[in-house]
C-alpha atoms as a PDB file:
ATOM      1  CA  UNK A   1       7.415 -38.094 -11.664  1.00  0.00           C
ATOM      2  CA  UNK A   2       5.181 -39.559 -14.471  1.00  0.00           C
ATOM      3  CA  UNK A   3       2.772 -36.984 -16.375  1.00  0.00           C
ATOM      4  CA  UNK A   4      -0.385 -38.351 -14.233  1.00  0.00           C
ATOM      5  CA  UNK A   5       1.177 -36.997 -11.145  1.00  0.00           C
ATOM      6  CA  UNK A   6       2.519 -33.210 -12.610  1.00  0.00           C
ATOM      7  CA  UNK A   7      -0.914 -33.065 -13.458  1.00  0.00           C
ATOM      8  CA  UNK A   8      -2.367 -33.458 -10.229  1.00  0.00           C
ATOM      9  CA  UNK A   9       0.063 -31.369  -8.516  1.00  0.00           C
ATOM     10  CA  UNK A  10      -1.354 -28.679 -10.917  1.00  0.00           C
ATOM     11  CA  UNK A  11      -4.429 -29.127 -10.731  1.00  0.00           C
ATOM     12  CA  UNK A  12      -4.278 -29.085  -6.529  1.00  0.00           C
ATOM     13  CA  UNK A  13      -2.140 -25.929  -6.879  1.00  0.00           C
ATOM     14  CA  UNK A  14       0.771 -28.109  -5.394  1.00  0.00           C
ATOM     15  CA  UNK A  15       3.702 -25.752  -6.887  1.00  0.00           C
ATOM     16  CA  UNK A  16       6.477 -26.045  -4.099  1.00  0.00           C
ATOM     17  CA  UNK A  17       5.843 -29.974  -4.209  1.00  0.00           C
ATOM     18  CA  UNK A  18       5.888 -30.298  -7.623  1.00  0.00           C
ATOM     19  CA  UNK A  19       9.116 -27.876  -7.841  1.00  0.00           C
ATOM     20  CA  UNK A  20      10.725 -30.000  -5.088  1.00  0.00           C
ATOM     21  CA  UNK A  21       9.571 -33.790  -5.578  1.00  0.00           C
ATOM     22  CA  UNK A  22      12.947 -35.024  -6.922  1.00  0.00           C
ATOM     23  CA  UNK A  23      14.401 -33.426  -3.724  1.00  0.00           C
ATOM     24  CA  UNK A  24      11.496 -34.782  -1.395  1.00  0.00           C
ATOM     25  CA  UNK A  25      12.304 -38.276  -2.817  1.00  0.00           C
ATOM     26  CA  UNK A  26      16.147 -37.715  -1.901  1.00  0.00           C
ATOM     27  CA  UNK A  27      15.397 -36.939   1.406  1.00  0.00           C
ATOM     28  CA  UNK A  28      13.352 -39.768   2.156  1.00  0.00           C
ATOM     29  CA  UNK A  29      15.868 -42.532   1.269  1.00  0.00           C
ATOM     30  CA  UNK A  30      18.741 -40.638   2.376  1.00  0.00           C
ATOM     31  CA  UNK A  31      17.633 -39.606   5.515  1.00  0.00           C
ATOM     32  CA  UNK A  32      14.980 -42.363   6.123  1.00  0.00           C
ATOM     33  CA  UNK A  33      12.298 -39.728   7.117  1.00  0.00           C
ATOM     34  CA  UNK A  34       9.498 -41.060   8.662  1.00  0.00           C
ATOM     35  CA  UNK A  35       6.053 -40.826   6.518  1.00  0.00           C
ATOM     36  CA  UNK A  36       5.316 -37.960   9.660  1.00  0.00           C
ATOM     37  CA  UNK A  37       8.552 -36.241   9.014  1.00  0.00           C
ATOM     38  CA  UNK A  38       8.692 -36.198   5.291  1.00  0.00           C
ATOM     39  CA  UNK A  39       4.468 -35.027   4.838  1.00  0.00           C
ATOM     40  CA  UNK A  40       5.449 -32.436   8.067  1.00  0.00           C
ATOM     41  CA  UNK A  41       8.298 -31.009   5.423  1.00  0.00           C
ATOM     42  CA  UNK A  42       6.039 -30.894   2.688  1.00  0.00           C
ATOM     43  CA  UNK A  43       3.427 -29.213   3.780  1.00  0.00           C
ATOM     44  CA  UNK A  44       5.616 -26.844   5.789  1.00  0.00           C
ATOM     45  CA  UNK A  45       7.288 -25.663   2.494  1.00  0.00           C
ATOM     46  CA  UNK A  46       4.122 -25.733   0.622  1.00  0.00           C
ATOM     47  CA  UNK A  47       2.572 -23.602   3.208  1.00  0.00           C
ATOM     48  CA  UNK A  48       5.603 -21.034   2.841  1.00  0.00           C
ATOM     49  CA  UNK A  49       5.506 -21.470  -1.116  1.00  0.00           C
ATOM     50  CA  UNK A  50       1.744 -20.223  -1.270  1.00  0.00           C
ATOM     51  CA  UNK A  51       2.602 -17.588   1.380  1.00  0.00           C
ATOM     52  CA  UNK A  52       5.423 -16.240  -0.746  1.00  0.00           C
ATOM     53  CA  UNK A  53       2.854 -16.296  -4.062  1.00  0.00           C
ATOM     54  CA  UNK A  54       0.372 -14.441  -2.130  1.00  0.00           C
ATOM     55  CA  UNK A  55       2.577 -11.396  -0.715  1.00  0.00           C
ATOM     56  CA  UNK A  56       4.028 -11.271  -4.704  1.00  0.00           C
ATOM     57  CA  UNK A  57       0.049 -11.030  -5.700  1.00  0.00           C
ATOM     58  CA  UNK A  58      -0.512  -8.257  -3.344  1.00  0.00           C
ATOM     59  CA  UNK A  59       2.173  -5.804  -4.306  1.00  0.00           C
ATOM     60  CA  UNK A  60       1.531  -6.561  -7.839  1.00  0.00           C
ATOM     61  CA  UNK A  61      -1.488  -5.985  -7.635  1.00  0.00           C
ATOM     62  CA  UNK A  62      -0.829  -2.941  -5.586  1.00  0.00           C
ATOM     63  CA  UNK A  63       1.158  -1.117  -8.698  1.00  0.00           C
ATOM     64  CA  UNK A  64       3.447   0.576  -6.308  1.00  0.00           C
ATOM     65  CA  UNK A  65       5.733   2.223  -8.802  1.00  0.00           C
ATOM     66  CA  UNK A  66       8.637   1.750  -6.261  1.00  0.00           C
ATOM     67  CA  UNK A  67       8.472  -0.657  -3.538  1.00  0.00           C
ATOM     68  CA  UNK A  68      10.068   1.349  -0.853  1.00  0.00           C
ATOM     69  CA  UNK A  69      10.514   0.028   2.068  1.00  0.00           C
ATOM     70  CA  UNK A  70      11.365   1.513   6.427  1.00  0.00           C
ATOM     71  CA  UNK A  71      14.812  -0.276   6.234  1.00  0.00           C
ATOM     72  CA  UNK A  72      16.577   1.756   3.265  1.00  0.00           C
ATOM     73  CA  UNK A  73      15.017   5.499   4.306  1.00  0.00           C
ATOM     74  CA  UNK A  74      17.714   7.761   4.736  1.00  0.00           C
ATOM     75  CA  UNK A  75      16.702   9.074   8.210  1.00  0.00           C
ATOM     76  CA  UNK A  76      20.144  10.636   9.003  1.00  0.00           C
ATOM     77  CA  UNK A  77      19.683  13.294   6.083  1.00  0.00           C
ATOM     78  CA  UNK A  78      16.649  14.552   7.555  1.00  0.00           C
ATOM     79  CA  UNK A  79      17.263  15.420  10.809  1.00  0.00           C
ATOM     80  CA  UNK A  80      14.153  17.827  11.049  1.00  0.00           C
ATOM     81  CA  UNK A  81      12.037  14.703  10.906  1.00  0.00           C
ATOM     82  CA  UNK A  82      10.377  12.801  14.017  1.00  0.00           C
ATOM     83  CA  UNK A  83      11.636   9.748  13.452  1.00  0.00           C
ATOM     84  CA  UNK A  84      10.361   8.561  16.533  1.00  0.00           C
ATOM     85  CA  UNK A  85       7.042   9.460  15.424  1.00  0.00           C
ATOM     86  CA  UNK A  86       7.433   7.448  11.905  1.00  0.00           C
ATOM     87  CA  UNK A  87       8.278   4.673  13.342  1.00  0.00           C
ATOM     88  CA  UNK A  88       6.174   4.575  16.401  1.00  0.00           C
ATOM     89  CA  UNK A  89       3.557   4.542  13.790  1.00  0.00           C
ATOM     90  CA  UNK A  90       5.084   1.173  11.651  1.00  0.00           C
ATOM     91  CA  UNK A  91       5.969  -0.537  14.447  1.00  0.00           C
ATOM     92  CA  UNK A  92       2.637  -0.528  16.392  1.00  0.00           C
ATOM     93  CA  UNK A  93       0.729  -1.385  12.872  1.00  0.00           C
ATOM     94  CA  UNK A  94      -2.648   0.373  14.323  1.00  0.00           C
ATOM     95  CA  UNK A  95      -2.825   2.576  11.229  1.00  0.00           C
ATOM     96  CA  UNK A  96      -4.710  -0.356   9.762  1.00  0.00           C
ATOM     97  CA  UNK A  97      -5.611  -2.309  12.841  1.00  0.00           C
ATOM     98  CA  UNK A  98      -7.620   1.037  14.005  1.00  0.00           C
ATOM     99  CA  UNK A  99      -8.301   2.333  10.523  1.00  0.00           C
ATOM    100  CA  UNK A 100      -5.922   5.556  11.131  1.00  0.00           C
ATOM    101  CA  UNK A 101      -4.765   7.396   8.339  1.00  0.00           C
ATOM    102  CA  UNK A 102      -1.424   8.675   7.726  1.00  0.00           C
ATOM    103  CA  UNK A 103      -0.890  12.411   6.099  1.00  0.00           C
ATOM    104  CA  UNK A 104       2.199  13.411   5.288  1.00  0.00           C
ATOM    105  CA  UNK A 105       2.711  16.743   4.783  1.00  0.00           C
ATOM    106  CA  UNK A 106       5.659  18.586   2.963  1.00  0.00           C
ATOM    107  CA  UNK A 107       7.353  19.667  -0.143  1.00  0.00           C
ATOM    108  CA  UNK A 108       8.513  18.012  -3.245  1.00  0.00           C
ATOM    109  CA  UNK A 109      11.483  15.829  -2.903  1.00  0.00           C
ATOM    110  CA  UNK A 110      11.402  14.852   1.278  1.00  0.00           C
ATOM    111  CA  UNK A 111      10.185  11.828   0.740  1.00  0.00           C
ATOM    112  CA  UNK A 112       7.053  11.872   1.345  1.00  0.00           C
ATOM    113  CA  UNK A 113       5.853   9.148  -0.987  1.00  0.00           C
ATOM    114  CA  UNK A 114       8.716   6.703   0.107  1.00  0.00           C
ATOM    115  CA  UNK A 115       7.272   6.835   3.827  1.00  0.00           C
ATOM    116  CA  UNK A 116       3.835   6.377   2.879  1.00  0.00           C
ATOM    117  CA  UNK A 117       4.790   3.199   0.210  1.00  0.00           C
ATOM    118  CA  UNK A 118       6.445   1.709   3.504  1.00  0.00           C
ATOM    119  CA  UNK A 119       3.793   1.849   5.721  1.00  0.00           C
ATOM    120  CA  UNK A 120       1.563   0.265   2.338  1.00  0.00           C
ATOM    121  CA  UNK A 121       4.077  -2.198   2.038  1.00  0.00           C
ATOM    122  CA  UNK A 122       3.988  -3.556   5.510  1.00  0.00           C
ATOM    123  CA  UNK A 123       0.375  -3.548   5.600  1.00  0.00           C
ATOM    124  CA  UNK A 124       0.431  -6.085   2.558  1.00  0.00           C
ATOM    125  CA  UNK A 125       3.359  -7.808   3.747  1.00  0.00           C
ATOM    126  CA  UNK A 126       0.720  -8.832   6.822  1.00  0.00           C
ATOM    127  CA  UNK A 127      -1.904  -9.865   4.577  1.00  0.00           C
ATOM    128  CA  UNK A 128      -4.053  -6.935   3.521  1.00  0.00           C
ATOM    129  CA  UNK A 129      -5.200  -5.682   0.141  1.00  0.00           C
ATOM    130  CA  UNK A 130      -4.283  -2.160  -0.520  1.00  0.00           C
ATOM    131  CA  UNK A 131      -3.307  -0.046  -3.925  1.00  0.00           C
ATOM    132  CA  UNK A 132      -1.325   2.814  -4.677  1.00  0.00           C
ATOM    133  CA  UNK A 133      -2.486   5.447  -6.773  1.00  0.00           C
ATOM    134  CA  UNK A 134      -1.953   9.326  -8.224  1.00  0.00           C
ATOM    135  CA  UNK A 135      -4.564  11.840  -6.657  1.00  0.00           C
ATOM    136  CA  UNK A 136      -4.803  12.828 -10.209  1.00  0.00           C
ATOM    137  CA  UNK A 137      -5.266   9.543 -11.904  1.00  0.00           C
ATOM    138  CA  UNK A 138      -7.792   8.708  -9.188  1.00  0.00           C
ATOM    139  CA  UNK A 139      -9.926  11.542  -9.478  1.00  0.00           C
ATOM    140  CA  UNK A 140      -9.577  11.089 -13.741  1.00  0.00           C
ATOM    141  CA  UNK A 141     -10.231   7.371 -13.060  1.00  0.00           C
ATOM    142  CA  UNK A 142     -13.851   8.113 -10.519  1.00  0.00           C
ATOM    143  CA  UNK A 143     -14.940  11.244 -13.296  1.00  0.00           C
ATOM    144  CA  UNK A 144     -14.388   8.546 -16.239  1.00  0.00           C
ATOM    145  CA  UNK A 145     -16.462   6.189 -14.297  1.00  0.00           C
ATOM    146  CA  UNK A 146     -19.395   8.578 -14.914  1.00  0.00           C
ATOM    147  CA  UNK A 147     -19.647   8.485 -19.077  1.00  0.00           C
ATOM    148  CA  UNK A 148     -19.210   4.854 -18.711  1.00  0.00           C
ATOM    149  CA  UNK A 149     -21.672   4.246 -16.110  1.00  0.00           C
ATOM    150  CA  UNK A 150     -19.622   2.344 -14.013  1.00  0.00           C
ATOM    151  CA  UNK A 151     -18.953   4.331 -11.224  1.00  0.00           C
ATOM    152  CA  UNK A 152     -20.457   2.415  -8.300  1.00  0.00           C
ATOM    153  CA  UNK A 153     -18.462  -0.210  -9.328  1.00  0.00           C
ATOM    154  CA  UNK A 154     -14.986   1.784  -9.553  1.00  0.00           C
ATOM    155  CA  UNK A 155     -16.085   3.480  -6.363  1.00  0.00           C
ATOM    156  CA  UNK A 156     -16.603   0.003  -4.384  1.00  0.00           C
ATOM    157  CA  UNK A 157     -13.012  -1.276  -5.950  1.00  0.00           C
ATOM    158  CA  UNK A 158     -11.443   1.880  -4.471  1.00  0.00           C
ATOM    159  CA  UNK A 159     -13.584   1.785  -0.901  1.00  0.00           C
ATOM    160  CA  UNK A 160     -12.544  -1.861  -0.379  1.00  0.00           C
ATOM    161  CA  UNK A 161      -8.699  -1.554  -0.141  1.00  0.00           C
ATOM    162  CA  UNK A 162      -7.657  -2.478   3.203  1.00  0.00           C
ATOM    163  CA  UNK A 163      -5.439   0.197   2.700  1.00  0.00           C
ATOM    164  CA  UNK A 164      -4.779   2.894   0.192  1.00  0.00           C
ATOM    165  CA  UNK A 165      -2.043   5.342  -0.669  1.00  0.00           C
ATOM    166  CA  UNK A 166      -3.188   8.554  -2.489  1.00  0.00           C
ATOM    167  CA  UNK A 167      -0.121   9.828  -3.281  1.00  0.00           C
ATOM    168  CA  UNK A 168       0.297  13.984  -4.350  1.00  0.00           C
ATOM    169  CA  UNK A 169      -3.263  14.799  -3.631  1.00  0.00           C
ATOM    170  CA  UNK A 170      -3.154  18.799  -4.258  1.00  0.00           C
ATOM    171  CA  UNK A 171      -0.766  18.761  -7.416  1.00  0.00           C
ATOM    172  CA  UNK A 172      -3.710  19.001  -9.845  1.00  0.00           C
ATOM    173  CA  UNK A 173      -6.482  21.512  -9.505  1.00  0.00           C
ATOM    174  CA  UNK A 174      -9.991  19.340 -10.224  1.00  0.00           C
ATOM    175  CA  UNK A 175     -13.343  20.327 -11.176  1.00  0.00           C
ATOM    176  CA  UNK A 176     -16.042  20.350  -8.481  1.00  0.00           C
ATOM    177  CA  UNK A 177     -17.529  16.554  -9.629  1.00  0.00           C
ATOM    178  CA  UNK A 178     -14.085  15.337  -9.312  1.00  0.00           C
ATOM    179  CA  UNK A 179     -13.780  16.702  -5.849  1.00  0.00           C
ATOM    180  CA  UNK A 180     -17.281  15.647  -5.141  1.00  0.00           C
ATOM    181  CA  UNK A 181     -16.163  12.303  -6.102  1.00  0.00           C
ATOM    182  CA  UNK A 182     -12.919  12.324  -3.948  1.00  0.00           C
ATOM    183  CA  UNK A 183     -15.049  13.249  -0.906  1.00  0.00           C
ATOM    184  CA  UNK A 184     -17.309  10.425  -1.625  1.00  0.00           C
ATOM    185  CA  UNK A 185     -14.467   8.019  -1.098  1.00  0.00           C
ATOM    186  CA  UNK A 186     -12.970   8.985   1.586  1.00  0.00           C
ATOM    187  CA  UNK A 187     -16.486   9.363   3.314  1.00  0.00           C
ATOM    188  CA  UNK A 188     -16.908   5.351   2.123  1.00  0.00           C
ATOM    189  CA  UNK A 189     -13.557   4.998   3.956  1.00  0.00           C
ATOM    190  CA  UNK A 190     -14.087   7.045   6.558  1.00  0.00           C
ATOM    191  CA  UNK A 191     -13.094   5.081  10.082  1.00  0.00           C
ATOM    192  CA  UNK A 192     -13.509   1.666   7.447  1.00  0.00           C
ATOM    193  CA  UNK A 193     -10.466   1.513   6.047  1.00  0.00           C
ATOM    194  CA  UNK A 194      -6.880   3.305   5.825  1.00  0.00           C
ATOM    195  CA  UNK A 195      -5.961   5.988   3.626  1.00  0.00           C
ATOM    196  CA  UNK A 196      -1.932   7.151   3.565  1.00  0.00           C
ATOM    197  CA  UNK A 197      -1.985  10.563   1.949  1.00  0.00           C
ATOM    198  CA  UNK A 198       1.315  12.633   0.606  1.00  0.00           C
ATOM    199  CA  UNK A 199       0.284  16.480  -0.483  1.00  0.00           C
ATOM    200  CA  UNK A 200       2.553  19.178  -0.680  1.00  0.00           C
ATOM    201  CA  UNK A 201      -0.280  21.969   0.813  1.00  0.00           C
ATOM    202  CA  UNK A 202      -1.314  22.971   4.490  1.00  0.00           C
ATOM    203  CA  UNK A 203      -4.666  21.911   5.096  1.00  0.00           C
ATOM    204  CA  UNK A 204      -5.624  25.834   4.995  1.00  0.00           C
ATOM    205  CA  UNK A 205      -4.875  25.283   1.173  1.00  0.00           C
ATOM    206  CA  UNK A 206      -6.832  22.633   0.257  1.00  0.00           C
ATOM    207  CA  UNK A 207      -9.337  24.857  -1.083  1.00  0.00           C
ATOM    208  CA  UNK A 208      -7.467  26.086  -3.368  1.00  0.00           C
ATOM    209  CA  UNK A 209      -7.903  23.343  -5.128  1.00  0.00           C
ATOM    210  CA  UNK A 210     -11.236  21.832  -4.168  1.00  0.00           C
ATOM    211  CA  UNK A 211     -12.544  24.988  -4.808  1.00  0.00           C
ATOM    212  CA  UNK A 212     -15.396  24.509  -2.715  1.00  0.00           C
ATOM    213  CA  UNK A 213     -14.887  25.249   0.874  1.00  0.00           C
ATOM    214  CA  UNK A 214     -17.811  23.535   2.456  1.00  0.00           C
ATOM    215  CA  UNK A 215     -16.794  20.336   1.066  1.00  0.00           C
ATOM    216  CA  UNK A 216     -13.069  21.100   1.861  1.00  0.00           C
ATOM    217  CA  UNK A 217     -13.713  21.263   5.751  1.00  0.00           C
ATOM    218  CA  UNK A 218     -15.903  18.331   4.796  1.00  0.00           C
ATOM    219  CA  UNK A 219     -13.651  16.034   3.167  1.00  0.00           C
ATOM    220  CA  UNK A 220     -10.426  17.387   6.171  1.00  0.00           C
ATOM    221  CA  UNK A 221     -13.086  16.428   9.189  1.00  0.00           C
ATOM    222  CA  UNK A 222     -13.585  13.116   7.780  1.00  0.00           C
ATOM    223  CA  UNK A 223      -9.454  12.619   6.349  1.00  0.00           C
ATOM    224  CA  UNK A 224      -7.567  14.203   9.549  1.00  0.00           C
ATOM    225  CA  UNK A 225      -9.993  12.257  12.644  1.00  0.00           C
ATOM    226  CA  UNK A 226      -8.268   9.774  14.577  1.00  0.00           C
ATOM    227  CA  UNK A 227      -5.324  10.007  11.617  1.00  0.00           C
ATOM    228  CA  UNK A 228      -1.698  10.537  12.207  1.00  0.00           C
ATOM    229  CA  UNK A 229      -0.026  13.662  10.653  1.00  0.00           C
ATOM    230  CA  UNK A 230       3.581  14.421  10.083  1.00  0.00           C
ATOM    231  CA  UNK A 231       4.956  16.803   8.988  1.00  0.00           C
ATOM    232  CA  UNK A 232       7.649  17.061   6.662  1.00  0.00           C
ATOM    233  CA  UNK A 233       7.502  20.970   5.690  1.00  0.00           C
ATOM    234  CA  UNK A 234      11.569  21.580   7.805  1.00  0.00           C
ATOM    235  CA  UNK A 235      12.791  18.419   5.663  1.00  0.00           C
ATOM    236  CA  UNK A 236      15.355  18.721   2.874  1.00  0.00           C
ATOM    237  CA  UNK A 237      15.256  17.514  -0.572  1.00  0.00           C
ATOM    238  CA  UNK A 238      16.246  13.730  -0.821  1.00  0.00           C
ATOM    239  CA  UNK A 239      16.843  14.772  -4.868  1.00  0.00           C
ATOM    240  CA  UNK A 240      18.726  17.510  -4.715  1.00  0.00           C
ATOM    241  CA  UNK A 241      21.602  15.651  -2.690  1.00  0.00           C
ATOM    242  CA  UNK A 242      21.059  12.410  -5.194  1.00  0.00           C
ATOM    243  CA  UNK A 243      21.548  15.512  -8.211  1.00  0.00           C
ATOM    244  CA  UNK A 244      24.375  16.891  -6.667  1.00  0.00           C
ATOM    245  CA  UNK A 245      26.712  13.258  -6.451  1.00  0.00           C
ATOM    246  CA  UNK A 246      25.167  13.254 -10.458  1.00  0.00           C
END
């Protein structure tokens, strides 16, 4: 392929033909493809090539710390979970088809936030945009937003996600424009989008927390309608096990 050509390819955004046009060329003598057959190839593995670059976008973009996914959780160490229920709620995918949200509830260690980063994960392996993010980095991120006057548009970034996982939302106590803030959000979101949510409290403890109990019942009316719970509070710790084979 001379230079002229390469730099078409890139300019069109070509990358699986320009990756594969010594191999394309085989094919064509060797196999004496039609001109149907060999552009039918082509574009099929272009098509998948752009697919593929997409999906890595997505969970880049994401900045899932781990990408978990259904396949590897160890369901037969926690027997005191509904797995049923779990995957009732993967399979059907109308957490984000019927903008549901998923709480799990439970304490540290059950694996809480590998659950939720599957059900993210299979919402942008189907094509949607979603993030995962620290209740407390999300809260610090919206009350930063403030000083720098650029809150609407952190606020709309947030809103937009097709789907987004606030993980360990009541490990941080936050001050009452923070929670303000939250509420805001997930009023934005509020039967728009999904929100997956891992805390280790009861809703009855959320104020403690929010400190503010108006908004509390609030922000739970708006968080808990239509959404799935499931609770994780009988689980065992996934770490202590993995500590004990240390």
């Amino acid at each position: 392929m001379d230079d002229d050509m390469t730099m078409k390819l890139k300019r069109l955004r070509l990358w699986g033909l320009l990756e594969r046009w010594d191999e394309y060329v085989k094919l064509a003598g060797k196999r004496r493809y039609s001109a149907v057959r060999l552009l039918t190839e082509i574009i099929e593995n272009e098509y998948r090539v752009k697919l593929d670059r997409a999906r890595a976008f997505r969970i880049k973009r994401a900045r899932i710390p781990e990408p978990y996914v259904m396949e590897t959780y160890p369901f037969a160490r926690q027997r005191k979970l509904d797995r049923k229920k779990v995957l009732s709620i993967y399979d059907s995918f109308d957490y984000v088809e019927k903008k549901r949200n998923v709480v799990l509830l439970g304490p540290t260690g059950v694996g809480k936030t590998g659950l939720a980063t599957s059900y993210l994960m299979r919402a942008l392996e189907r094509g949607c945009q979603g993030r995962f993010v620290k209740f407390g980095d999300l809260v610090a991120e919206l009350y930063a937003s403030i000083a720098d006057h650029t809150q609407e548009k952190v606020m709309r970034q947030y809103a937009k996600f097709d789907c987004l996982l606030v993980d360990e939302v009541g490990y941080v106590e936050v001050e009452s424009a923070q929670a303000g803030m939250f509420f805001t959000l997930m009023q934005k979101r509020h039967k728009r989008r999904t929100t997956l949510v891992t805390t280790n409290l009861g809703f009855a403890d959320w104020g403690t927390f929010l400190k503010n109990e108006h908004l509390t019942a609030a922000l739970l009316d708006r968080l808990t309608e239509t959404s799935y719970v499931i609770n994780m509070r009988d689980c065992v710790s996934l770490r202590a096990k993995m500590d004990d084979k240390a």
